[in-house]
Protein backbone atom coordinates (compact mmCIF):
# COMPACT_ATOMS: atom_id res chain seq x y z
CA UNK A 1 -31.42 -36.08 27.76
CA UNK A 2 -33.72 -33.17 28.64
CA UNK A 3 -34.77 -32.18 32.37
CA UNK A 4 -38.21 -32.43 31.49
CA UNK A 5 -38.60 -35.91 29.58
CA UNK A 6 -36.34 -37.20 32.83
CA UNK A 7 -38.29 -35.74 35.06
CA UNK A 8 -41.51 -37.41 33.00
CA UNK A 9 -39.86 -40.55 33.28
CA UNK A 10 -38.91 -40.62 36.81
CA UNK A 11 -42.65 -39.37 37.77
CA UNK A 12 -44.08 -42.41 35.65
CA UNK A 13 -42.01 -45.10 37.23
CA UNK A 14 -41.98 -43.65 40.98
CA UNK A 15 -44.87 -44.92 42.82
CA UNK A 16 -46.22 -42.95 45.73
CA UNK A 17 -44.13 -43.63 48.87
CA UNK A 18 -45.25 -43.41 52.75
CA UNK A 19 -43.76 -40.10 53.34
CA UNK A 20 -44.62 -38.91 49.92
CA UNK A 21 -48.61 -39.57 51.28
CA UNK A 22 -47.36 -37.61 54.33
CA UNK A 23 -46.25 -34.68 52.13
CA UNK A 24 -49.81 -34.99 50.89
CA UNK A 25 -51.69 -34.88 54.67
CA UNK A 26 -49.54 -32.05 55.44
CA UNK A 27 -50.42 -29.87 52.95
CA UNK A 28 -54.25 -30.59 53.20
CA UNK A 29 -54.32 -29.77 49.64
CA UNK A 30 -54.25 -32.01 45.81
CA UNK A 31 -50.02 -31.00 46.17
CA UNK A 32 -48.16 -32.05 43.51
CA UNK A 33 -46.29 -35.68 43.86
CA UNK A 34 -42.22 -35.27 44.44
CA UNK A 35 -40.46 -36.79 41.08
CA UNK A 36 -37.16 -36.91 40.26
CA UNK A 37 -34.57 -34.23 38.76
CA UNK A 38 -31.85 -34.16 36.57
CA UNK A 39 -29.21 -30.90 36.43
CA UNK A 40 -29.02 -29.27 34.78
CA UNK A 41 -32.10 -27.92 35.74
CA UNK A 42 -33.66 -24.62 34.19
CA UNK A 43 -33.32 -21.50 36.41
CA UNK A 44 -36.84 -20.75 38.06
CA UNK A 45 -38.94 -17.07 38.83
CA UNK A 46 -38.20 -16.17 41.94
CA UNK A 47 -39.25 -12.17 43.35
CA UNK A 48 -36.42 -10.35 43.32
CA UNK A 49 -34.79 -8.34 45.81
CA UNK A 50 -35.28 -5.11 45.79
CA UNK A 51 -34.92 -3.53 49.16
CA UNK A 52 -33.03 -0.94 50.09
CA UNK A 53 -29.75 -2.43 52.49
CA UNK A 54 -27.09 -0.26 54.75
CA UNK A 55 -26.91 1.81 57.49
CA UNK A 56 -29.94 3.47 58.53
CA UNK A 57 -29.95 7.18 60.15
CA UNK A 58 -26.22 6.66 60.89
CA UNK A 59 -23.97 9.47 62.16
CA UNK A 60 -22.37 12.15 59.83
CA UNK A 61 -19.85 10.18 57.45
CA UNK A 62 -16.10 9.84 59.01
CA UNK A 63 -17.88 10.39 62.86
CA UNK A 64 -16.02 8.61 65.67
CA UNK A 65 -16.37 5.62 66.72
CA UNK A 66 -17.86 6.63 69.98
CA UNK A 67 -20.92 8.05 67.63
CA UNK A 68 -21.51 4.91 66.27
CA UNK A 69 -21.68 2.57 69.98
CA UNK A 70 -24.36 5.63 71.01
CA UNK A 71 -26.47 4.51 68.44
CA UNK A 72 -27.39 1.34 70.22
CA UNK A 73 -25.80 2.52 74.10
CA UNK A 74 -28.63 5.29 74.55
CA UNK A 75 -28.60 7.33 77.21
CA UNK A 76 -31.63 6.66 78.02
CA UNK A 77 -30.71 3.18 78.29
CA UNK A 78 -27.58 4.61 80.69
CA UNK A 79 -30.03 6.50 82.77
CA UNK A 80 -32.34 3.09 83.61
CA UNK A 81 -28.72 1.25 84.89
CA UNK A 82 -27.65 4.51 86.97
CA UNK A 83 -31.34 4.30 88.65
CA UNK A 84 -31.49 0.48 88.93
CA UNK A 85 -27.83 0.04 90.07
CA UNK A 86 -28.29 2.84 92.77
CA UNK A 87 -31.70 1.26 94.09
CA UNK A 88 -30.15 -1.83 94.20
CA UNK A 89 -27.34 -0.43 96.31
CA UNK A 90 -29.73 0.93 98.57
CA UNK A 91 -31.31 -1.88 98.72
CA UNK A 92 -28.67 -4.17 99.66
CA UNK A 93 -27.40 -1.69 102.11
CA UNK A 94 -30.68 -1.62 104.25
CA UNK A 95 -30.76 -5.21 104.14
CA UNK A 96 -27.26 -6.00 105.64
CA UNK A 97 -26.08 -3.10 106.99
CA UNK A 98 -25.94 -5.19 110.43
CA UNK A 99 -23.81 -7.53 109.33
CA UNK A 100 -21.52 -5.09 107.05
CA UNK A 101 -18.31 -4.27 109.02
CA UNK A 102 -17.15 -0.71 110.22
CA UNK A 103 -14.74 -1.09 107.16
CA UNK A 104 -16.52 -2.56 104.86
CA UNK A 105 -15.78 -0.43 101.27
CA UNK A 106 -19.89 -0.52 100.98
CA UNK A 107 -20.18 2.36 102.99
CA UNK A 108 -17.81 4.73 100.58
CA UNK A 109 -21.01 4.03 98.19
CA UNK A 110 -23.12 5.94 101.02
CA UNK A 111 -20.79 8.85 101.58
CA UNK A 112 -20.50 9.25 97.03
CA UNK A 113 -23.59 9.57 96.79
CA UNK A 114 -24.53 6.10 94.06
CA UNK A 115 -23.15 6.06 90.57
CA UNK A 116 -24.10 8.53 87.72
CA UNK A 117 -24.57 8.23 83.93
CA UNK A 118 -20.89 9.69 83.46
CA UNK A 119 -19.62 7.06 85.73
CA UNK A 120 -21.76 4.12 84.12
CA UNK A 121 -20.81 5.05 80.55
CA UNK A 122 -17.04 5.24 81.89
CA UNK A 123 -17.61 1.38 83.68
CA UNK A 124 -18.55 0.34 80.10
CA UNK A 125 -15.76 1.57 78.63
CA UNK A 126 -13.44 -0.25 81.10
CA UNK A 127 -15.68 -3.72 80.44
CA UNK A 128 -14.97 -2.97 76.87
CA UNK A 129 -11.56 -2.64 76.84
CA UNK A 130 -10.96 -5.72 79.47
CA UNK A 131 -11.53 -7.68 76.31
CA UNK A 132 -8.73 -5.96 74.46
CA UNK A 133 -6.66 -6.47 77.41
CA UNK A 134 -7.15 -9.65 79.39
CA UNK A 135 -5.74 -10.18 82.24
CA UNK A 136 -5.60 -13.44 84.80
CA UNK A 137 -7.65 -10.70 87.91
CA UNK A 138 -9.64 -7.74 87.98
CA UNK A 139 -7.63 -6.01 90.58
CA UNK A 140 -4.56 -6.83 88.17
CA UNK A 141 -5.31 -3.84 86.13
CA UNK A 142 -4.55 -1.81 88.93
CA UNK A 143 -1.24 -3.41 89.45
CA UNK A 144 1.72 -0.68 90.59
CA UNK A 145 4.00 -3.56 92.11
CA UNK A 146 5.19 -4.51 88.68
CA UNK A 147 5.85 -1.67 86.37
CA UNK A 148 5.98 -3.74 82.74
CA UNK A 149 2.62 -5.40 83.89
CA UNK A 150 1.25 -1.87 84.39
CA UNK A 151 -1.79 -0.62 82.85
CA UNK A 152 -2.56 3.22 83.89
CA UNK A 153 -5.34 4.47 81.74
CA UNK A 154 -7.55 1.80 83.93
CA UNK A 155 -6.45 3.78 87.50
CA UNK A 156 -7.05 6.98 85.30
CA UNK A 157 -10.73 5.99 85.30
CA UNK A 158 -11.44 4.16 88.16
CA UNK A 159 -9.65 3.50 92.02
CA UNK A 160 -9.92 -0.57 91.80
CA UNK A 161 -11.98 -0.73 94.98
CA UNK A 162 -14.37 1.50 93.21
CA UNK A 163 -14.79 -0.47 89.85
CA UNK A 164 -15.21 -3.39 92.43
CA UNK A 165 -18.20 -1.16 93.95
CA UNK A 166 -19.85 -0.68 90.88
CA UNK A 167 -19.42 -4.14 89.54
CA UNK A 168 -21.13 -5.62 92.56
CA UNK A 169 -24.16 -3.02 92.39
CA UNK A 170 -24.42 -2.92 88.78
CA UNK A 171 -27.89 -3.89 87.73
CA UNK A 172 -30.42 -3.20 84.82
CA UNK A 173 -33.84 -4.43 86.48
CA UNK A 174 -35.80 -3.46 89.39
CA UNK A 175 -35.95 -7.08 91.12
CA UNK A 176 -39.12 -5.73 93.09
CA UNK A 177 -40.86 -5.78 90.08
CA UNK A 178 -40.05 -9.71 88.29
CA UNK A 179 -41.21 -12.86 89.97
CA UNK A 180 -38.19 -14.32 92.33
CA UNK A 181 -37.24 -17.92 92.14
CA UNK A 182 -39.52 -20.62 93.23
CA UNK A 183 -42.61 -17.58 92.90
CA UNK A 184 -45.11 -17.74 90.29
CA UNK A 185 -43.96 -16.93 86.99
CA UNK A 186 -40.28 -16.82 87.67
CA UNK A 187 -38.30 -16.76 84.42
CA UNK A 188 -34.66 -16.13 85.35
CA UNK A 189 -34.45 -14.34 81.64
CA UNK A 190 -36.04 -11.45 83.34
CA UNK A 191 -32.99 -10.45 84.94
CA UNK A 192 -31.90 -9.23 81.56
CA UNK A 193 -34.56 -9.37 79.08
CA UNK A 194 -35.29 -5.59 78.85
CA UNK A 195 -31.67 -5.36 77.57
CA UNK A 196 -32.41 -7.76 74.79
CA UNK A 197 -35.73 -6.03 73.76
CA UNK A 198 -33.64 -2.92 73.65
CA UNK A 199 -31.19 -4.08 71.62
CA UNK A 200 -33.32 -5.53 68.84
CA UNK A 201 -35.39 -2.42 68.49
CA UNK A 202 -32.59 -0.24 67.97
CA UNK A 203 -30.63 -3.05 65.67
CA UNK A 204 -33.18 -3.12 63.48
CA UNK A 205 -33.66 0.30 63.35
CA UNK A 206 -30.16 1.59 61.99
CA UNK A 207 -29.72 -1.62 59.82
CA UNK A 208 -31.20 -2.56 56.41
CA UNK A 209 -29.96 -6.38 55.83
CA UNK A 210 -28.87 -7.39 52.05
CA UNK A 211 -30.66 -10.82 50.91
CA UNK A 212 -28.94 -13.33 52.66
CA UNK A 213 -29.42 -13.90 55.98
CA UNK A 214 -28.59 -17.18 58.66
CA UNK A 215 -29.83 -18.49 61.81
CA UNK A 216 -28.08 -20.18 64.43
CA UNK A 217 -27.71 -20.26 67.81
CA UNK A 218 -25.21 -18.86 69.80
CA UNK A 219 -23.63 -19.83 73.13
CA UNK A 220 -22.43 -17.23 76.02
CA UNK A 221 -20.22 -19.45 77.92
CA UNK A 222 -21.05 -19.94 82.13
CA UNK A 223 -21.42 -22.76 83.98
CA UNK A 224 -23.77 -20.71 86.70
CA UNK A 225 -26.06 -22.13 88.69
CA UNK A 226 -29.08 -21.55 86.82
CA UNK A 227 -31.34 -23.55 84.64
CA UNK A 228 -30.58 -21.33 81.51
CA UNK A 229 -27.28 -23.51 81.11
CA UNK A 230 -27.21 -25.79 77.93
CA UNK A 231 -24.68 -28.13 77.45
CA UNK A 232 -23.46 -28.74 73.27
CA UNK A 233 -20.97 -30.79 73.17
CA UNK A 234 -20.29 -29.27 69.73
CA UNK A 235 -19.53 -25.60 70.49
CA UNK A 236 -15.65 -26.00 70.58
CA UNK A 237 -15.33 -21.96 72.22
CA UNK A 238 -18.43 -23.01 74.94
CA UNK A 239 -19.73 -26.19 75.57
CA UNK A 240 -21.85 -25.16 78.85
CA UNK A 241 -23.74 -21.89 78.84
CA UNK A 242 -26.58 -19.87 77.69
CA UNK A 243 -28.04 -20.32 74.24
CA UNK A 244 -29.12 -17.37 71.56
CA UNK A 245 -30.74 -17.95 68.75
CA UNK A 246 -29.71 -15.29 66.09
CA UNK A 247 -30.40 -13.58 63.33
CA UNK A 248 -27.61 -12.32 61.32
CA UNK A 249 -27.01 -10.95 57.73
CA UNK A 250 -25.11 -13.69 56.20
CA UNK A 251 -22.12 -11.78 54.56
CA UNK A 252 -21.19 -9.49 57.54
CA UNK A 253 -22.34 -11.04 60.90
CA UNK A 254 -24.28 -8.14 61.49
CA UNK A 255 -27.33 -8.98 64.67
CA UNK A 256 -30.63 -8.47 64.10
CA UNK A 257 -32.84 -10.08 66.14
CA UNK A 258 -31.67 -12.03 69.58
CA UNK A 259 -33.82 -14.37 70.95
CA UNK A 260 -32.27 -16.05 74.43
CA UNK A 261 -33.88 -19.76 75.16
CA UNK A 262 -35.19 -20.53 78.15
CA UNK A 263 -35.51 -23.97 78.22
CA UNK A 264 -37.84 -27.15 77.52
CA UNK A 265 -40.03 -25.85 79.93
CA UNK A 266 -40.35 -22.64 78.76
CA UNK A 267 -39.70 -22.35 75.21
CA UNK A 268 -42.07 -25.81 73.88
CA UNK A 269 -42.39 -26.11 70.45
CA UNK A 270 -45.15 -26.61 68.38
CA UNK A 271 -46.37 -29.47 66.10
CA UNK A 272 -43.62 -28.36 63.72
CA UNK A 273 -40.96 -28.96 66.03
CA UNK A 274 -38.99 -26.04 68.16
CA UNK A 275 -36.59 -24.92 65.10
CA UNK A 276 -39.44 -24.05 62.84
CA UNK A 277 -41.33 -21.95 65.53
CA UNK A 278 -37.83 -20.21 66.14
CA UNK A 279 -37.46 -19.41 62.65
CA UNK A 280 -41.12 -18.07 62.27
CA UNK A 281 -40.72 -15.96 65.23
CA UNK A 282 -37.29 -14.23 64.42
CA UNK A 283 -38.13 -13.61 61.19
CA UNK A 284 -41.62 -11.97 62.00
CA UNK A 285 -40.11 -10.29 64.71
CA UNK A 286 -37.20 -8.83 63.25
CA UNK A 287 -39.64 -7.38 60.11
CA UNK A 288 -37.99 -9.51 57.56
CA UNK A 289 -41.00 -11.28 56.06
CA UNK A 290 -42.41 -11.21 52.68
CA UNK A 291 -39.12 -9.20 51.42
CA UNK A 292 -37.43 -12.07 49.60
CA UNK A 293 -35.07 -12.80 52.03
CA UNK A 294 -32.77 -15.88 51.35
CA UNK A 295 -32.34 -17.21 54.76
CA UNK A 296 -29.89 -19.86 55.32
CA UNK A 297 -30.15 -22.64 58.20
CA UNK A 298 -28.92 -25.77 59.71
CA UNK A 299 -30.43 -29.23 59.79
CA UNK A 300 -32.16 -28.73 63.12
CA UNK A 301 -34.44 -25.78 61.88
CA UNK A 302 -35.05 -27.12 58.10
CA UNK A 303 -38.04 -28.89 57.52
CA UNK A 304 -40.46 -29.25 54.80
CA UNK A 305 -43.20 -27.79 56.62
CA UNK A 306 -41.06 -24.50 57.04
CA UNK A 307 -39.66 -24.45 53.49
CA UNK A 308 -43.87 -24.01 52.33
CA UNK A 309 -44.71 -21.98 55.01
CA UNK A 310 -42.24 -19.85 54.58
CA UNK A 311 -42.33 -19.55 50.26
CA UNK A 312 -46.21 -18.36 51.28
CA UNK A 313 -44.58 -15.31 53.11
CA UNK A 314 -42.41 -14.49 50.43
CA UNK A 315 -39.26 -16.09 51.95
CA UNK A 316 -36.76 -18.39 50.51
CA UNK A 317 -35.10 -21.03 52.14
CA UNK A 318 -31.96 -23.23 52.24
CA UNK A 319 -30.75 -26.15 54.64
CA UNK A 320 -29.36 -29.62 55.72
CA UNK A 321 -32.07 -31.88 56.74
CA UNK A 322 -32.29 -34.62 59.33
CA UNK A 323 -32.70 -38.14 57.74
CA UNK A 324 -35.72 -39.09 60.50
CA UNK A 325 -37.42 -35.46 58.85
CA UNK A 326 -41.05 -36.08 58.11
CA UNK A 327 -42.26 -35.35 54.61
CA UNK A 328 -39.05 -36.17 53.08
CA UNK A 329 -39.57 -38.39 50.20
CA UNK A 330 -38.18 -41.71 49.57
CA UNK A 331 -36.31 -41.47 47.00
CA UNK A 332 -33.92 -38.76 48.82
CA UNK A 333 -34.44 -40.45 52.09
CA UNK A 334 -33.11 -43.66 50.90
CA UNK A 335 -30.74 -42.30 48.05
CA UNK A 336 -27.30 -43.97 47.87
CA UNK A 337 -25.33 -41.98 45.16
CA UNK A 338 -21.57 -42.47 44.51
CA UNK A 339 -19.12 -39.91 45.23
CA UNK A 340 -19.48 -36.62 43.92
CA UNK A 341 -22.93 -37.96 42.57
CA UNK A 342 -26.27 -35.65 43.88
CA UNK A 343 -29.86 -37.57 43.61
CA UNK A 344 -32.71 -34.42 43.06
CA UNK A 345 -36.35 -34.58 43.92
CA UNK A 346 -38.84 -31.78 43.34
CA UNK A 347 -42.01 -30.74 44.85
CA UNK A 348 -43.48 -27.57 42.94
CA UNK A 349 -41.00 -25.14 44.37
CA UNK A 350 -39.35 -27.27 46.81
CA UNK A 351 -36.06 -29.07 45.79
CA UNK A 352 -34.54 -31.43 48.01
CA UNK A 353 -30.58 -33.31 47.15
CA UNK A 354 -28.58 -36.69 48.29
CA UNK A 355 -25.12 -35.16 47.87
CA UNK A 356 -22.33 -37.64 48.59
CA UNK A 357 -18.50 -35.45 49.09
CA UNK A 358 -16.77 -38.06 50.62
CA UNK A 359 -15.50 -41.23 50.33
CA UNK A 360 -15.01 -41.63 53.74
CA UNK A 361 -18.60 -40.56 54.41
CA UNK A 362 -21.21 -43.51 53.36
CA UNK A 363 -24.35 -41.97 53.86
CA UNK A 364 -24.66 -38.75 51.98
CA UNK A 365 -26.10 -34.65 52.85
CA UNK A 366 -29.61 -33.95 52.64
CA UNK A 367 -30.49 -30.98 51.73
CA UNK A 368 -33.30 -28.56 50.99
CA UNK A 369 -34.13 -25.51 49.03
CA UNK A 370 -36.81 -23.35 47.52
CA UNK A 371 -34.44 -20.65 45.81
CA UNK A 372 -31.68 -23.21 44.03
CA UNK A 373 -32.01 -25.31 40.94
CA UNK A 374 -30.94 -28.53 40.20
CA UNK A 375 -27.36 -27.43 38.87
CA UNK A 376 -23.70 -28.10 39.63
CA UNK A 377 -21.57 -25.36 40.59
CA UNK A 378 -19.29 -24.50 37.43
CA UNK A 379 -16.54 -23.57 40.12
CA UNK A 380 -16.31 -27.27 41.60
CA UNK A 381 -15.63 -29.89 39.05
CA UNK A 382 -13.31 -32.39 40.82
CA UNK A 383 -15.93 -34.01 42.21
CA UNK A 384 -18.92 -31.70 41.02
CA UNK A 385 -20.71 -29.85 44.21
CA UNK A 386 -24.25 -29.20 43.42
CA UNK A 387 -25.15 -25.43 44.02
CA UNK A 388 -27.56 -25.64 46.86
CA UNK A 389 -24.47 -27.18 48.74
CA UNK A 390 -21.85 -24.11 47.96
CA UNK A 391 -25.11 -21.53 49.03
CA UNK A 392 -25.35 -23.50 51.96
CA UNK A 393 -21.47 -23.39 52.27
CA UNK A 394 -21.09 -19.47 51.66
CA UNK A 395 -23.79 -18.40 53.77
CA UNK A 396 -24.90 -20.69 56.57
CA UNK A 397 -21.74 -18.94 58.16
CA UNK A 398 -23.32 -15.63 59.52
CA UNK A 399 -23.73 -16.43 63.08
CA UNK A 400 -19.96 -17.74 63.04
CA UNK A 401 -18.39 -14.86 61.90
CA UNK A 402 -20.30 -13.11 64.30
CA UNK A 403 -19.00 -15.27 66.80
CA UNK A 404 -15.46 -14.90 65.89
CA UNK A 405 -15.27 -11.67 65.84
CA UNK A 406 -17.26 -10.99 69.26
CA UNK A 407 -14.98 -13.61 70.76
CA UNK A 408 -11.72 -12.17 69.95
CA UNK A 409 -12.36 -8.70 72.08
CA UNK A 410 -14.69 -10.41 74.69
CA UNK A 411 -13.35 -11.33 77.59
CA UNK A 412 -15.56 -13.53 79.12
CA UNK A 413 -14.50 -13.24 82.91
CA UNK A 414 -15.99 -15.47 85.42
CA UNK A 415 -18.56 -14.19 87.04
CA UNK A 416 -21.33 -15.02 90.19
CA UNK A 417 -24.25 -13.81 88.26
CA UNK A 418 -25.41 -15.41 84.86
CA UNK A 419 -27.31 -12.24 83.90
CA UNK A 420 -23.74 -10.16 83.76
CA UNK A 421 -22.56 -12.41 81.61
CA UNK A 422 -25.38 -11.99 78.88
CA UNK A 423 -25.39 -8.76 79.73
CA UNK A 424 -21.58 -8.07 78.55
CA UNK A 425 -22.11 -10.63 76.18
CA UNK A 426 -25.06 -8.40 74.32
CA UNK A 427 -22.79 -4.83 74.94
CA UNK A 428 -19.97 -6.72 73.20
CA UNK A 429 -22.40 -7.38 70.07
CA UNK A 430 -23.51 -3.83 70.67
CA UNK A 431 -19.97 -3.10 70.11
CA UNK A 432 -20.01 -5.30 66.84
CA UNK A 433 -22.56 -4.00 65.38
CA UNK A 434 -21.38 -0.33 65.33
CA UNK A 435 -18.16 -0.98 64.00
CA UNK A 436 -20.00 -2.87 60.92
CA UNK A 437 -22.36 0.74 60.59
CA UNK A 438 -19.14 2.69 60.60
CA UNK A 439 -17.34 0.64 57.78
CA UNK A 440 -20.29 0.86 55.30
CA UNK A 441 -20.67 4.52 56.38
CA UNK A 442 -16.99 5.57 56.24
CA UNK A 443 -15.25 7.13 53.16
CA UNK A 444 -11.54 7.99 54.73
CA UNK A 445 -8.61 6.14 53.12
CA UNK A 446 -7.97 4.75 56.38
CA UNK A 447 -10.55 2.61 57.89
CA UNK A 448 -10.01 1.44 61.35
CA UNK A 449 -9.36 -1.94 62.14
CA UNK A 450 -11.82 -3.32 64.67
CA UNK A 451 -9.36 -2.99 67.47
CA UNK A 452 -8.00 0.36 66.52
CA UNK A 453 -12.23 1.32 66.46
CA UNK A 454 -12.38 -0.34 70.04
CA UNK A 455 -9.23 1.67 71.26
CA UNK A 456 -10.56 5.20 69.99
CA UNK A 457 -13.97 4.65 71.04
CA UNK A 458 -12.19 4.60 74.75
CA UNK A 459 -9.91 7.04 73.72
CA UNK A 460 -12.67 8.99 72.84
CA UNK A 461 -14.60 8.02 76.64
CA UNK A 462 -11.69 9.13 78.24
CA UNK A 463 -11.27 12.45 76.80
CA UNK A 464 -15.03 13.50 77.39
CA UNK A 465 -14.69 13.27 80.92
């Protein structure tokens, strides 16, 4: 039996559902009805791809790896934390110097004269490399007591009670100049926002993305005293913390765009729901619009509403779906196929699946697409997986891989203030992102492993000065 004469057939007997008149109120124009599918389905026109991807502007081929962080780590960026860390020094000298004992290690910062942007590039490095080398205290790194413990290239750099200085001054803002807490227009993202705004200027600038790209969020694990915290009870590495949406190529983890919520209050969503504003704004943000960008998402950003908007701005999408979505139509909504059976319904360029894996799992995947057709995957017969589910499989993990690897060299030490935290957390993706630049731009025999690239990039800071 053909896909079209099914198709014909299942259009003729389906009568028009509830939420298939909702489809129709939502798009405020004659749309045409959802009817049923049958793989396989014929492959549709999409636009193809045709930008150009890689590295942008990188450093001469086979550079170090210390060329490569200074694409992102400016030093103009450097200069702003040597002049807010030494105002805030000031600062917080003039306001307690009455209660600061006689010898109190604060007043060493008066007689060195504040930090400099050879010093803050070399407090970096030692951040950096706390991740490749965790220990339980800071001050254990400058252990002498027991000699296999011992870690000298850290006493090299820094006396401990000077690293301690510098971590207690550091800052990146001028907290004169934001809104403090209970004022008018506080917003404790403030503290570090002009960090993030760097960032996804410069990411975006030395990065082309290939096709496929994810969103998710992202979680920088503290349990601070700040109403920034989200608990997910899902996020295995960090169930309390602060949440990042993210945009990431698909196949590498690479960042694009950061995005770091700030809350019910703050971050309200629109009449499409929070997920689809999120996924409008990244998108448009990061310059990745009406490219023909496959961009691949869980079930609380999919919608109908997006998958249309977003085929008008030449932008493909694929998802899960909540069963409570609006606009779903019945027939999906209330499918009950057997295992390894997929129920299809189309709506012009819209395709949306009941996929039941599992016999162990009644109530089946939803799913949505406006790039796949209505077609098993060849590659999974035993029971057959519908394509849109093995996309959805392949690339919905970008912002996981980017996770993984972050996570393995970040060390994630406690810490008073949330904004260090996100701060580290964002020079550790800094970190990331270089070392993905240098692979695609590297044509030795011998590419280095991520932590061999994190060991000569501090090689490499520890040689300069």
């Amino acid at each position: 039996m053909s896909s079209e004469s099914d198709a014909s057939d299942a259009l003729d007997l389906q009568a028009p559902s509830d939420t298939d008149l909702e489809g129709e109120e939502f798009d405020r124009r004659p749309p045409n009805p959802w009817f049923r599918v049958f793989p396989p389905e014929p492959a549709r026109d999409h636009v193809i791809f045709q930008e150009v991807t890689g590295p942008v502007r990188p450093p001469p081929r086979d550079a170090s790896p210390l060329a490569y962080f200074q694409l992102f780590f400016t030093i103009e960026l450097v200069r702003s934390f040597v002049i807010e860390t030494n105002r805030y020094a000031a600062s917080f000298i003039e306001r307690n110097q009455r209660a600061l004992g006689h010898a109190s290690r604060v007043w060493r910062w008066l007689r060195t004269g504040g930090t400099t942007v050879s010093e803050i590039k070399a407090f970096v490095a030692v951040i950096l490399d706390m991740g490749l080398i965790q220990k339980n205290r800071i001050a254990d790194y400058w252990e002498v007591k027991y000699r296999s413990q011992s870690t000298p290239w850290f006493r090299k750099i820094f006396s401990r009670n000077r690293f301690q200085l510098l971590l207690k001054f550091f800052h990146i803002v001028d907290n004169r100049a934001i809104p403090g807490r209970g004022e008018v227009g506080h917003d404790p993202r403030n503290k570090f926002q002009n960090l993030i705004d760097h960032c996804n200027r410069k990411f975006k600038q030395h990065y082309k993305p290939r096709e496929m790209l994810s969103i998710d969020e992202s979680m920088v694990g503290s349990r601070n005293r700040c109403d920034l915290i989200q608990f997910m009870p899902n996020k295995h590495h960090h169930r309390f913390g602060m949440k990042l949406w993210v945009v990431c190529e698909a196949s590498t983890g690479y960042n694009l765009q950061l995005h770091a919520y700030g809350g019910a209050r703050r971050d309200r969503g629109g009449e499409n729901g929070l997920g689809y504003d999120f996924v409008i704004d990244l998108l448009r943000e990061a310059r990745l619009l009406r490219k023909s960008h496959h961009v691949v998402v869980d079930n609380f950003y999919t919608s109908v509403p997006l998958a249309r908007d977003l085929l008008d701005m030449e932008t493909y999408l694929t998802g899960t779906l909540h069963h409570n979505r609006r606009f779903i139509p019945a027939m999906i909504r209330n499918a009950r196929p057997q295992v390894g059976e997929t129920v299809y319904a189309r709506q012009g360029e819209v395709l949306c699946a009941a996929y039941r894996e599992k016999l162990s799992k009644p109530k089946p995947v939803l799913m949505l697409s406006t790039h796949e057709p209505a077609q098993n995957d060849p590659g999974h017969n035993n029971p057959p997986k519908p394509v849109i589910v093995t996309t959805y499989n392949k690339y919905m993990c970008g912002v996981d891989i980017s996770d993984m690897m972050l996570f393995a060299y970040n060390d994630e030490r406690k810490s008073m203030k949330y904004w260090k935290k996100m701060v580290f957390n964002v020079l550790h993706r800094m970190m990331l992102n270089a070392y993905i630049i240098y692979k695609q731009n590297t044509t030795d025999q011998h590419i280095f492993t991520r932590e061999e690239f994190y060991k000569e990039r501090s090689y490499a800071r520890c040689t300069l000065d």
